[in-house]
N, C-alpha and C. Protein backbone atom coordinates (compact mmCIF):
# COMPACT_ATOMS: atom_id res chain seq x y z
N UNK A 1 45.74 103.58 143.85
CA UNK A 1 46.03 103.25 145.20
C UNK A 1 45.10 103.94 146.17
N UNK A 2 45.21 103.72 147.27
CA UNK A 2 44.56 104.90 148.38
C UNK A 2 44.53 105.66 148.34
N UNK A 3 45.57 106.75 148.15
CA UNK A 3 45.56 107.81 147.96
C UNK A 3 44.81 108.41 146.75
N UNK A 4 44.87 107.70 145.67
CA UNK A 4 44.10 107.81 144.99
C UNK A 4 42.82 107.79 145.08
N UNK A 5 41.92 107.09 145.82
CA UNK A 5 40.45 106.85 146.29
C UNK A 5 40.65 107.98 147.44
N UNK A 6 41.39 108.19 148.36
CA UNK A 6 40.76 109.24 148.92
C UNK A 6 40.91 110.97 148.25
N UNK A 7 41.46 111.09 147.18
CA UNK A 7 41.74 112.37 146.52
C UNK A 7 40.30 112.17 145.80
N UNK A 8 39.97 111.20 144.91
CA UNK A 8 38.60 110.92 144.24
C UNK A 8 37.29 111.70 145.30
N UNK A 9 37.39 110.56 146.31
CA UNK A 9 36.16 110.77 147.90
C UNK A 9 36.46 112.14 148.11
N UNK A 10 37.51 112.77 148.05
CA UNK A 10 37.72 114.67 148.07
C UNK A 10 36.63 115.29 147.63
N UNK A 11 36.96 114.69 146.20
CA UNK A 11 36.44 115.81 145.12
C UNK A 11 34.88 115.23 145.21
N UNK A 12 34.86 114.14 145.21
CA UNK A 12 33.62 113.73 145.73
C UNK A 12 32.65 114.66 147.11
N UNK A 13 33.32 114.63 147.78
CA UNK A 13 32.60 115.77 149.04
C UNK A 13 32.30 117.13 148.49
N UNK A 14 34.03 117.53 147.61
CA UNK A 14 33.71 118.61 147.33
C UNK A 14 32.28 118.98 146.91
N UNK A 15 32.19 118.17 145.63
CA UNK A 15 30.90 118.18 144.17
C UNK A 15 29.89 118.11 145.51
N UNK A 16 29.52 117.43 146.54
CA UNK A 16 28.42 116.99 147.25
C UNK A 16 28.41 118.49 147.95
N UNK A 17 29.09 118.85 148.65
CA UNK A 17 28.54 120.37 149.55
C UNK A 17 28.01 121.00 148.42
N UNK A 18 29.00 120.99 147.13
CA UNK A 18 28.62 122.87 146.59
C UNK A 18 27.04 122.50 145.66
N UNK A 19 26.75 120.99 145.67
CA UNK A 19 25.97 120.96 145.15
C UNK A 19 24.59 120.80 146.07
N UNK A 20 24.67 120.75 147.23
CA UNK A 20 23.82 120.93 148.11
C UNK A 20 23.82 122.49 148.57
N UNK A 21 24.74 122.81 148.47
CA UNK A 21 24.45 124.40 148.25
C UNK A 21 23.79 125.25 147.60
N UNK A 22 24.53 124.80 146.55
CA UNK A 22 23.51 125.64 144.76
C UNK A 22 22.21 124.93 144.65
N UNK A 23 21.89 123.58 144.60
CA UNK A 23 20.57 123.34 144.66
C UNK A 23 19.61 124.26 145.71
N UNK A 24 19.99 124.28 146.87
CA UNK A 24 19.72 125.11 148.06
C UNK A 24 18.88 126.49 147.53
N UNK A 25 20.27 127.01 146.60
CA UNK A 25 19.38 128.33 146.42
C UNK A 25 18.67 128.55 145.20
N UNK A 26 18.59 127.22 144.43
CA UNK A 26 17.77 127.39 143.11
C UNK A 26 16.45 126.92 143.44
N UNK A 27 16.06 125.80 144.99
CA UNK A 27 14.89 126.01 145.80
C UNK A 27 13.96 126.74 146.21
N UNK A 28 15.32 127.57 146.55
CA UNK A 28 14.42 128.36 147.68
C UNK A 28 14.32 130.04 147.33
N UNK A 29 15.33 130.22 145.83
CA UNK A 29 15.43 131.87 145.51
C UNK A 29 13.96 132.44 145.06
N UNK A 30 13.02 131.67 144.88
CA UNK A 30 11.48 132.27 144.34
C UNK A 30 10.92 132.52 145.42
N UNK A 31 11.37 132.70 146.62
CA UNK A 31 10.47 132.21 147.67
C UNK A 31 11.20 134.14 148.66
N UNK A 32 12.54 133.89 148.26
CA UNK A 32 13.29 135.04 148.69
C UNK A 32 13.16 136.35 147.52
N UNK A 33 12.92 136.00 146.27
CA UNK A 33 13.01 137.09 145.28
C UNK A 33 11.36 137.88 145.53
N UNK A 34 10.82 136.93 145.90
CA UNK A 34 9.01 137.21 146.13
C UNK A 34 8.86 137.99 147.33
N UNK A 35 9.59 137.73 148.40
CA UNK A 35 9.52 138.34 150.24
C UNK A 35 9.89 139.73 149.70
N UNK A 36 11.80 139.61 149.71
CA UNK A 36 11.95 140.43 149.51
C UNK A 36 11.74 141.63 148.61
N UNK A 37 11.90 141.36 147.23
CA UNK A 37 12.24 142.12 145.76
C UNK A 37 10.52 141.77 144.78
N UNK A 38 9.00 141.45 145.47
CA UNK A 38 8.36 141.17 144.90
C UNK A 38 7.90 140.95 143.49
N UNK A 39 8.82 140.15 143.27
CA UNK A 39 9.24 139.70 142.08
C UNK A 39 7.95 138.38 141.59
N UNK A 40 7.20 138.11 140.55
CA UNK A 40 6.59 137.71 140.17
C UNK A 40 6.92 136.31 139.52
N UNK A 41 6.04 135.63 139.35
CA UNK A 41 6.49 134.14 138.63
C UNK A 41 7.48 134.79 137.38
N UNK A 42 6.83 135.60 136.93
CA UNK A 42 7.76 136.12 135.10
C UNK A 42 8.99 136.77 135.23
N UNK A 43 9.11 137.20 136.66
CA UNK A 43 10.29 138.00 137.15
C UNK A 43 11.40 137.11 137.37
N UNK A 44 10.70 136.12 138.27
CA UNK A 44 11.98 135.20 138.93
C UNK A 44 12.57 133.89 137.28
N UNK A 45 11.14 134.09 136.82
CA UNK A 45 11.76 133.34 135.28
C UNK A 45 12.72 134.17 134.75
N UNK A 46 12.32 135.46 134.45
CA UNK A 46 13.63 135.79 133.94
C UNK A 46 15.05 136.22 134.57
N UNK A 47 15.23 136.07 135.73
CA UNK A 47 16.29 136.22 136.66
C UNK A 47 17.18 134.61 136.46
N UNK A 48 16.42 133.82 136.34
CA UNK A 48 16.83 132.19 136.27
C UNK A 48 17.07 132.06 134.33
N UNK A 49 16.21 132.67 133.78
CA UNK A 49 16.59 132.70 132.50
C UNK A 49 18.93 133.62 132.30
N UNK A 50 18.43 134.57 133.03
CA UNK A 50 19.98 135.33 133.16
C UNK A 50 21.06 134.86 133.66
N UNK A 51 20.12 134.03 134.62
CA UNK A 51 21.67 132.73 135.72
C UNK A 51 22.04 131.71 134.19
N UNK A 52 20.77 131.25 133.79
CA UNK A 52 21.41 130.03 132.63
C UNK A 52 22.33 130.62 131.82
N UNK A 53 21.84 131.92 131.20
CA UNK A 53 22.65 132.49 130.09
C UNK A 53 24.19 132.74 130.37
N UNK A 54 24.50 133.36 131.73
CA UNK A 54 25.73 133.64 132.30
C UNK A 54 26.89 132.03 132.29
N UNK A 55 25.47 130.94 133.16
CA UNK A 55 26.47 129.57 133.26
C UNK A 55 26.74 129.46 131.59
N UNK A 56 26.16 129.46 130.58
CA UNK A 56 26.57 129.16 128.88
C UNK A 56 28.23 130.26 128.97
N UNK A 57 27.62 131.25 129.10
CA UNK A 57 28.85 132.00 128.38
C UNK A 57 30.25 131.33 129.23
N UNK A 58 29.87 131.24 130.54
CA UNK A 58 31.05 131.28 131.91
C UNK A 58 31.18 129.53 130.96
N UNK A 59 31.10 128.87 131.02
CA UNK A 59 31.43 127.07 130.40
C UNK A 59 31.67 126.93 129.38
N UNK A 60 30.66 128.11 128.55
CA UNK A 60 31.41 127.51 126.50
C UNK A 60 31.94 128.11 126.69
N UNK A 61 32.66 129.84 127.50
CA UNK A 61 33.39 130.44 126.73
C UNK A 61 34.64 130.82 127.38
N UNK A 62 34.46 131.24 128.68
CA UNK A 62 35.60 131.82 129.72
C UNK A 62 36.53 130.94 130.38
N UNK A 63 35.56 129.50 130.19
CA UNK A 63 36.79 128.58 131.30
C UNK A 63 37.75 128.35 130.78
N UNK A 64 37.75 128.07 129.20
CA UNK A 64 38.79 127.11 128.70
C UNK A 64 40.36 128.59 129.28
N UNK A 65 40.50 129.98 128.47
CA UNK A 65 41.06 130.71 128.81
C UNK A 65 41.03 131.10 130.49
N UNK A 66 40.51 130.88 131.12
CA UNK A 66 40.70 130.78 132.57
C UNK A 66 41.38 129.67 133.29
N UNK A 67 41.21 128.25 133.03
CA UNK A 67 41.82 127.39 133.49
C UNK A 67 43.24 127.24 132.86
N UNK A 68 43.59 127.73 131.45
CA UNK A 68 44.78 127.50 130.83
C UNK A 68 45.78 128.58 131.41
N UNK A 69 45.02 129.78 132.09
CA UNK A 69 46.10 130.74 132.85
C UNK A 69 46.37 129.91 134.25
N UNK A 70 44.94 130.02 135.07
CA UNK A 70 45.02 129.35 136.15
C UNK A 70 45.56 127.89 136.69
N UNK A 71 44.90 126.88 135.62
CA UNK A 71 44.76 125.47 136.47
C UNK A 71 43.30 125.27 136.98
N UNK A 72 43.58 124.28 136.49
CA UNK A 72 41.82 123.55 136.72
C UNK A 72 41.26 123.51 138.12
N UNK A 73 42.74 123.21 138.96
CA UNK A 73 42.20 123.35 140.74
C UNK A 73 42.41 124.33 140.93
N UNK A 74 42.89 125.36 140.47
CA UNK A 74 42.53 127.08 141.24
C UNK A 74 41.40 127.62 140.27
N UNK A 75 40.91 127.39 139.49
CA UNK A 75 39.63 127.60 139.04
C UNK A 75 38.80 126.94 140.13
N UNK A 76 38.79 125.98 139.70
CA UNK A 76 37.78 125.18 141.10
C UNK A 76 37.75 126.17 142.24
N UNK A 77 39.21 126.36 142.82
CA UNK A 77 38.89 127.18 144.22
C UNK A 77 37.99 128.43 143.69
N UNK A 78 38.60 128.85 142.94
CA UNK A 78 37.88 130.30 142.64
C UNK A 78 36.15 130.65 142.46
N UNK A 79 36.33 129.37 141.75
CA UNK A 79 34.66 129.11 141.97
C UNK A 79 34.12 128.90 143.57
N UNK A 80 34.78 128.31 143.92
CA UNK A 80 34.20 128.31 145.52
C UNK A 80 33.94 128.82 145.91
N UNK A 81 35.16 129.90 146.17
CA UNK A 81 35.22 131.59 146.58
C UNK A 81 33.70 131.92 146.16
N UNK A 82 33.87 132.25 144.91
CA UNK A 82 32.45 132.79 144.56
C UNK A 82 31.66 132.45 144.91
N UNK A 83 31.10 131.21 144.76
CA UNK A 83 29.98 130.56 145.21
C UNK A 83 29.33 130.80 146.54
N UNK A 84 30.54 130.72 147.74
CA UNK A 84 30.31 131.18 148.76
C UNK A 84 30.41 132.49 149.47
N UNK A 85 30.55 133.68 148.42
CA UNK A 85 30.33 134.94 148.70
C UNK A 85 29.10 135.13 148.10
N UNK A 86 28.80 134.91 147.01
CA UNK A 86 27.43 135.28 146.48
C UNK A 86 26.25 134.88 147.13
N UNK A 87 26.59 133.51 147.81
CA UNK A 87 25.28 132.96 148.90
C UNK A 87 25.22 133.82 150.08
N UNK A 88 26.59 133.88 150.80
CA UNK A 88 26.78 135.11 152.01
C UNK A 88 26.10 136.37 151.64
N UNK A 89 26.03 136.79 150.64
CA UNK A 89 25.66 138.08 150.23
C UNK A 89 24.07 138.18 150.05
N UNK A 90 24.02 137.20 149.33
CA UNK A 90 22.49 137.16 148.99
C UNK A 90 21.82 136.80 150.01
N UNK A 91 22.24 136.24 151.23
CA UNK A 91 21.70 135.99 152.76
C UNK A 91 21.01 137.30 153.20
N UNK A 92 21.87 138.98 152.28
CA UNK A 92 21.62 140.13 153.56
C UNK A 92 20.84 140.86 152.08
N UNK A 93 20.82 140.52 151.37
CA UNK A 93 20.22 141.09 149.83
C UNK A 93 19.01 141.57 150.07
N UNK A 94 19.26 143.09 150.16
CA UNK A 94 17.62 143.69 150.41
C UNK A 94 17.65 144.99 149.49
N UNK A 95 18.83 145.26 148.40
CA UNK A 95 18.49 146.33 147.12
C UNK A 95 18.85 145.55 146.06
N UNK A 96 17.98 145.97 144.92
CA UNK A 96 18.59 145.07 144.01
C UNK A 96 20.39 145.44 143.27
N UNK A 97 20.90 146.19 143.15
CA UNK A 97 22.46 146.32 143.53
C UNK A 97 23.21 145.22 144.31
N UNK A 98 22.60 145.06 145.68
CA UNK A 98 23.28 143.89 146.29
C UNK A 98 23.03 142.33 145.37
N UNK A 99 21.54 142.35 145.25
CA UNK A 99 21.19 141.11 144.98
C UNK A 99 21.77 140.89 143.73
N UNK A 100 22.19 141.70 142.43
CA UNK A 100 23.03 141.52 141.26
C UNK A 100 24.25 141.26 141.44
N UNK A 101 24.99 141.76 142.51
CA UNK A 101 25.88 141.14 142.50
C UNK A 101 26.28 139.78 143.04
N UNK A 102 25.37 139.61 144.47
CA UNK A 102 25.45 138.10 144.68
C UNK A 102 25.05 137.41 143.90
N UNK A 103 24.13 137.20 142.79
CA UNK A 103 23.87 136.72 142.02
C UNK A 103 25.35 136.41 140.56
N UNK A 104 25.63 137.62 140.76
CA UNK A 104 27.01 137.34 139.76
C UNK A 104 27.69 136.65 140.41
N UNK A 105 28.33 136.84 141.47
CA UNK A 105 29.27 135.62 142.07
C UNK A 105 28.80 134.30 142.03
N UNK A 106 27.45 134.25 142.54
CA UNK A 106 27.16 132.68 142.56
C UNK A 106 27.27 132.10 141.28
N UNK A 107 27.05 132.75 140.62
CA UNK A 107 26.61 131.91 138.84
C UNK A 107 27.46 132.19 138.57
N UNK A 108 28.86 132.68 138.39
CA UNK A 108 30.28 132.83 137.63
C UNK A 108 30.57 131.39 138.67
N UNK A 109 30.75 131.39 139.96
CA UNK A 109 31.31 130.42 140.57
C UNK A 109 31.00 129.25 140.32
N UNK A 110 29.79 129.24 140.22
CA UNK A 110 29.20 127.39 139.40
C UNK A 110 29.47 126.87 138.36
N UNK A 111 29.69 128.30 137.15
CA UNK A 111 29.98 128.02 136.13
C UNK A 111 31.37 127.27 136.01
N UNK A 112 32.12 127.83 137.35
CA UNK A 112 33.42 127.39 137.28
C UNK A 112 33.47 125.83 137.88
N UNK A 113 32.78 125.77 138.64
CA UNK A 113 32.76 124.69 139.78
C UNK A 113 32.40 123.35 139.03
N UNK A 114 31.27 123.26 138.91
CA UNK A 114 30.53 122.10 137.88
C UNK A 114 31.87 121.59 136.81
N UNK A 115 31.97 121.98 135.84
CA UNK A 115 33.08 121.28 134.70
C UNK A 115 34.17 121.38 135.35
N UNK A 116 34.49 121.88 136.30
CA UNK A 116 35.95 122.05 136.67
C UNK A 116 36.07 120.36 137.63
N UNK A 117 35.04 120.03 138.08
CA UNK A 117 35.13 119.03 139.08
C UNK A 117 34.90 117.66 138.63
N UNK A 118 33.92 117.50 137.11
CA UNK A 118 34.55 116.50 136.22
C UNK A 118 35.86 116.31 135.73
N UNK A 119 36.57 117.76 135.21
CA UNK A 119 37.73 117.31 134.90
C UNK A 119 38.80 116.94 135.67
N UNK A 120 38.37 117.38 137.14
CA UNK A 120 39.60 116.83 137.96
C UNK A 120 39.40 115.56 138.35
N UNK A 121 37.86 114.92 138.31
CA UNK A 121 37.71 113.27 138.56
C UNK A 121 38.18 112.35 137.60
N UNK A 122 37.59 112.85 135.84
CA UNK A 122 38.57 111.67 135.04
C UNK A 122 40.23 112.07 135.24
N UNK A 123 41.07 113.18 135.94
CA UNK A 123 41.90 113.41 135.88
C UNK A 123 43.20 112.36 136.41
N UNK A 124 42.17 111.59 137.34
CA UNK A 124 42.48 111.03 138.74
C UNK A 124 42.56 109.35 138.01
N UNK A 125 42.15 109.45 137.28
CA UNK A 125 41.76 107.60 137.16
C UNK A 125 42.29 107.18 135.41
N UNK A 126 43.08 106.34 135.67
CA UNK A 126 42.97 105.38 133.96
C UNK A 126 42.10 105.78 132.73
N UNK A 127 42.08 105.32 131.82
CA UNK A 127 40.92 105.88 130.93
C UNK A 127 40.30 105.12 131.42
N UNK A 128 40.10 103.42 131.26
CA UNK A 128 39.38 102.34 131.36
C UNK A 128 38.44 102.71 132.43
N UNK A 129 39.22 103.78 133.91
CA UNK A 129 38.17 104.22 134.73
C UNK A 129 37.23 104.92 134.39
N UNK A 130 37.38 105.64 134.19
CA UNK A 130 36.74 107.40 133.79
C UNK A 130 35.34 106.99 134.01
N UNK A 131 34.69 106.51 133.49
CA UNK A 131 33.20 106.05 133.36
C UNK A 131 32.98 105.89 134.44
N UNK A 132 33.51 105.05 135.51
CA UNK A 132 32.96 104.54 137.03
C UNK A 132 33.18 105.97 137.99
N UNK A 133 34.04 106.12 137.52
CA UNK A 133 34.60 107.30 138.29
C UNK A 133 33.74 108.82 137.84
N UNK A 134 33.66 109.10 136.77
CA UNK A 134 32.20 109.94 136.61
C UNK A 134 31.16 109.91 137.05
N UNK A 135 30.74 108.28 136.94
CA UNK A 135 29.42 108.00 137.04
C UNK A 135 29.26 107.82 139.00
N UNK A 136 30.14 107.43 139.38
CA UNK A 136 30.34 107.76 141.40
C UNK A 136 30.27 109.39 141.54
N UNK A 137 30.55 110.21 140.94
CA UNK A 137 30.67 111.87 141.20
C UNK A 137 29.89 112.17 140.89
N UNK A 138 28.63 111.53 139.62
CA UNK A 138 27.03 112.32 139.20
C UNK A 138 26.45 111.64 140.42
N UNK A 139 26.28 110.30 141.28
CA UNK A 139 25.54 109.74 142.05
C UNK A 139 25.85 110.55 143.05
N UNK A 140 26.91 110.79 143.86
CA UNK A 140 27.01 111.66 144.88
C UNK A 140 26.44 112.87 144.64
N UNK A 141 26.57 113.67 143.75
CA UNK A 141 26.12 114.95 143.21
C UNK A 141 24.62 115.17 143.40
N UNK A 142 23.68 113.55 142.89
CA UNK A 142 22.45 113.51 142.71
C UNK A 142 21.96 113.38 144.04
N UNK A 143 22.62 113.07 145.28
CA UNK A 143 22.46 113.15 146.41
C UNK A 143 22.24 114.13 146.41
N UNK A 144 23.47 115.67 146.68
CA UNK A 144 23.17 116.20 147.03
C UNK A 144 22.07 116.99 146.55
N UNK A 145 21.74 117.14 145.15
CA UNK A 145 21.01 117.53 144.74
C UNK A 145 19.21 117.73 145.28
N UNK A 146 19.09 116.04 146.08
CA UNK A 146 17.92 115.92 146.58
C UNK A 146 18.28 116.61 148.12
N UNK A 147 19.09 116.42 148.74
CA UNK A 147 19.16 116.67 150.20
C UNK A 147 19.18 118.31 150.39
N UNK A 148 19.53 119.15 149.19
CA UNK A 148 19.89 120.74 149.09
C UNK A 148 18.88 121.73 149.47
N UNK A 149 17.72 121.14 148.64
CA UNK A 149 16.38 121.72 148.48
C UNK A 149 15.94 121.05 150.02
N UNK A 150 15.60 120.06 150.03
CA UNK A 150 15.01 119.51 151.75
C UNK A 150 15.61 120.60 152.89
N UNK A 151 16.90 120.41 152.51
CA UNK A 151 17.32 121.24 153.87
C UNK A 151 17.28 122.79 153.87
N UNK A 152 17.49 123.57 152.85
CA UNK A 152 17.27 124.89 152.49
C UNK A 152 15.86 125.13 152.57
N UNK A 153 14.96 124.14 152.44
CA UNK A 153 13.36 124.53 152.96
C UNK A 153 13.38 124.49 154.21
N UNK A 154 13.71 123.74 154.98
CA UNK A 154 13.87 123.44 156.27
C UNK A 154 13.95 124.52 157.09
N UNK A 155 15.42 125.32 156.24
CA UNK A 155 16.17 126.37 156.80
C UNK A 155 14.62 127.22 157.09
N UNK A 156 15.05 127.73 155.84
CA UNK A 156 14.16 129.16 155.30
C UNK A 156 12.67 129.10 155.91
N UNK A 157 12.16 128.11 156.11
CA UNK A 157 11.16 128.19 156.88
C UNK A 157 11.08 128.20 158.69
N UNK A 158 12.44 127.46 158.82
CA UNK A 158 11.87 127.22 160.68
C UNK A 158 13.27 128.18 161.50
N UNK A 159 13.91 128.87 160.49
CA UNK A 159 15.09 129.27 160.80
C UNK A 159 14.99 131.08 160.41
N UNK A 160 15.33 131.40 158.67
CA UNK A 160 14.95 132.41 158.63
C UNK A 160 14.85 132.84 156.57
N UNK A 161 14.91 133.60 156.74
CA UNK A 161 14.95 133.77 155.35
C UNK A 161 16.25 133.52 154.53
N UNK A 162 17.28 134.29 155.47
CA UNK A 162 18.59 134.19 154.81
C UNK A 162 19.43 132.92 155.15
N UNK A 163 18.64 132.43 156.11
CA UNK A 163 19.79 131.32 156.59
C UNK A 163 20.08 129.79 155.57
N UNK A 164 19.09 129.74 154.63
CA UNK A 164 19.80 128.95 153.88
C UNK A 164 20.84 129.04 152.95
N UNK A 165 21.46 130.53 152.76
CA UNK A 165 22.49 130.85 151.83
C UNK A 165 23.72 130.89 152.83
N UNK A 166 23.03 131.29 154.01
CA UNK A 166 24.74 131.58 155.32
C UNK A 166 24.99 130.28 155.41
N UNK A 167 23.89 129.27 155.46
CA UNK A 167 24.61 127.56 155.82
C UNK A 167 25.03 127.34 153.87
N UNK A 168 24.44 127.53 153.37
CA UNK A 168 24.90 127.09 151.92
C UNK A 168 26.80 127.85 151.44
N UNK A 169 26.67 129.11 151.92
CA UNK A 169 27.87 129.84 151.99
C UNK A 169 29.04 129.03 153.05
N UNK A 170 28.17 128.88 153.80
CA UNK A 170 29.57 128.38 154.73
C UNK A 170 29.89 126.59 154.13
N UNK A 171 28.65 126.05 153.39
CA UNK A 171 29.23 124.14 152.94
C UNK A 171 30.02 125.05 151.82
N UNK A 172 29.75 125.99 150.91
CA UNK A 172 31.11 126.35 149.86
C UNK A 172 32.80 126.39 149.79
N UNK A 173 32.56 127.36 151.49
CA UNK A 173 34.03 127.02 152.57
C UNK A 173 34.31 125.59 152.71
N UNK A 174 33.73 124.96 153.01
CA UNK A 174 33.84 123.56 153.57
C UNK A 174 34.27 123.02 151.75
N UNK A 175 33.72 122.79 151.05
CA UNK A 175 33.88 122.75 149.86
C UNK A 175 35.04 123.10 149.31
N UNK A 176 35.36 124.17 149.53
CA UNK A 176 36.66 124.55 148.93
C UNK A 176 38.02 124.09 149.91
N UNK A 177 37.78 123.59 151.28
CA UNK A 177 38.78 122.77 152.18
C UNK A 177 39.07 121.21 151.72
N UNK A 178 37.81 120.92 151.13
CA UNK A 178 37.76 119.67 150.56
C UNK A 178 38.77 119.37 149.62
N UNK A 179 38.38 120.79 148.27
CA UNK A 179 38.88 120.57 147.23
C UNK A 179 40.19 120.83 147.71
N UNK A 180 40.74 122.08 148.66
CA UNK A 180 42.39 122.19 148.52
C UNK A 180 43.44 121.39 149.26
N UNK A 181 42.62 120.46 149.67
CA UNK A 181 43.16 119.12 149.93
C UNK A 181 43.28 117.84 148.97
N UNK A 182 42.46 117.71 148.00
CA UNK A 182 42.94 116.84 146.86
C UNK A 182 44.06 117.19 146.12
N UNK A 183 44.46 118.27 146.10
CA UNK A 183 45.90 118.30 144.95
C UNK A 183 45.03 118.48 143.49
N UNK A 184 45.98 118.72 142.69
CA UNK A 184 45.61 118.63 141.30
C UNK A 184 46.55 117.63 139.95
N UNK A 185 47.32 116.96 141.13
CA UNK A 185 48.07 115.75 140.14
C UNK A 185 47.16 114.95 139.56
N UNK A 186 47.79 114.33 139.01
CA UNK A 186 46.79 112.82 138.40
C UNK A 186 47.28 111.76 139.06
N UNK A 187 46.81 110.33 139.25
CA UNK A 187 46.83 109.63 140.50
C UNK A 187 47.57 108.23 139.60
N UNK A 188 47.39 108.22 138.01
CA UNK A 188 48.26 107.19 138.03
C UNK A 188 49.69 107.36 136.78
């Protein structure tokens, strides 16, 4: 029903901010790890090598026991949370102490965010759906994906260094208003 399409279009916005967010700072973090923390092509590889390793463990290993205490939509939020403290943080990141930890929040939070927001879309629809309804949440996603990086260059260049994580931090908020407005029922 309606309600159903607009709980979908939710989670849909949701997936679209946080993913114009996180693209945002997987843009533009070589550009900030280099200013600030003169960090080298081999440096920022292996900093992005440590984000992948964290999203493996946080997806093969922590969610399933995290969402079975929590719930799949307070995981989701929780990831938000994170997501948008670790960008806030990493906005003012000038020791590396700070920058490890914004870095932990952001990448625990994605880890959560990403699978958590497929499972609440086939959650929503028929089986017979699932496919259309996946495949509408990777297209929106792939939006944001292109629009994240555009605008986080945008930022970071005509704005400031940190300001693409304070606007990326604050679409996470927005993100997580999205999501705690869909509910976590199933729709049929």
């Amino acid at each position: 029903g309606t309600s159903a399409k607009i709980r979908l279009w939710g989670l849909a916005l949701t997936g679209f901010t946080a993913i114009v967010a996180f693209s945002g700072f997987e843009a533009t973090f070589s550009l900030l790890a280099g200013n600030r923390f003169n960090l080298t092509e081999g440096g920022i590889a292996a900093i992005f090598v440590g984000i992948g390793a964290v999203l493996v463990v946080v997806q093969g290993i922590l969610i399933a026991p995290i969402n079975a205490k929590l719930g799949t939509q307070r995981s989701l939020q929780i990831g938000l949370v994170l997501n948008s403290a670790g960008l806030i943080i990493l906005a003012f990141a000038e020791s590396w102490s700070i920058l490890i930890i914004a870095l932990s929040f952001l990448t625990v939070g994605q880890g959560l965010v990403a699978p958590n927001l497929s499972t609440l879309v086939s959650g929503r629809v028929p089986d017979h759906r699932r496919g259309e309804a996946l495949g509408f949440q990777q297209g929106v996603n792939a939006i944001g994906r292109v629009s994240g990086p555009a605008l986080a260059g945008i930022l970071y260049d005509h704005v400031s260094i940190g300001s693409p994580y304070l606007v990326g931090g604050a679409l996470c908020a927005l993100a997580l208003l999205f999501a705690v407005g869909v509910g976590e029922q199933e729709s049929f």
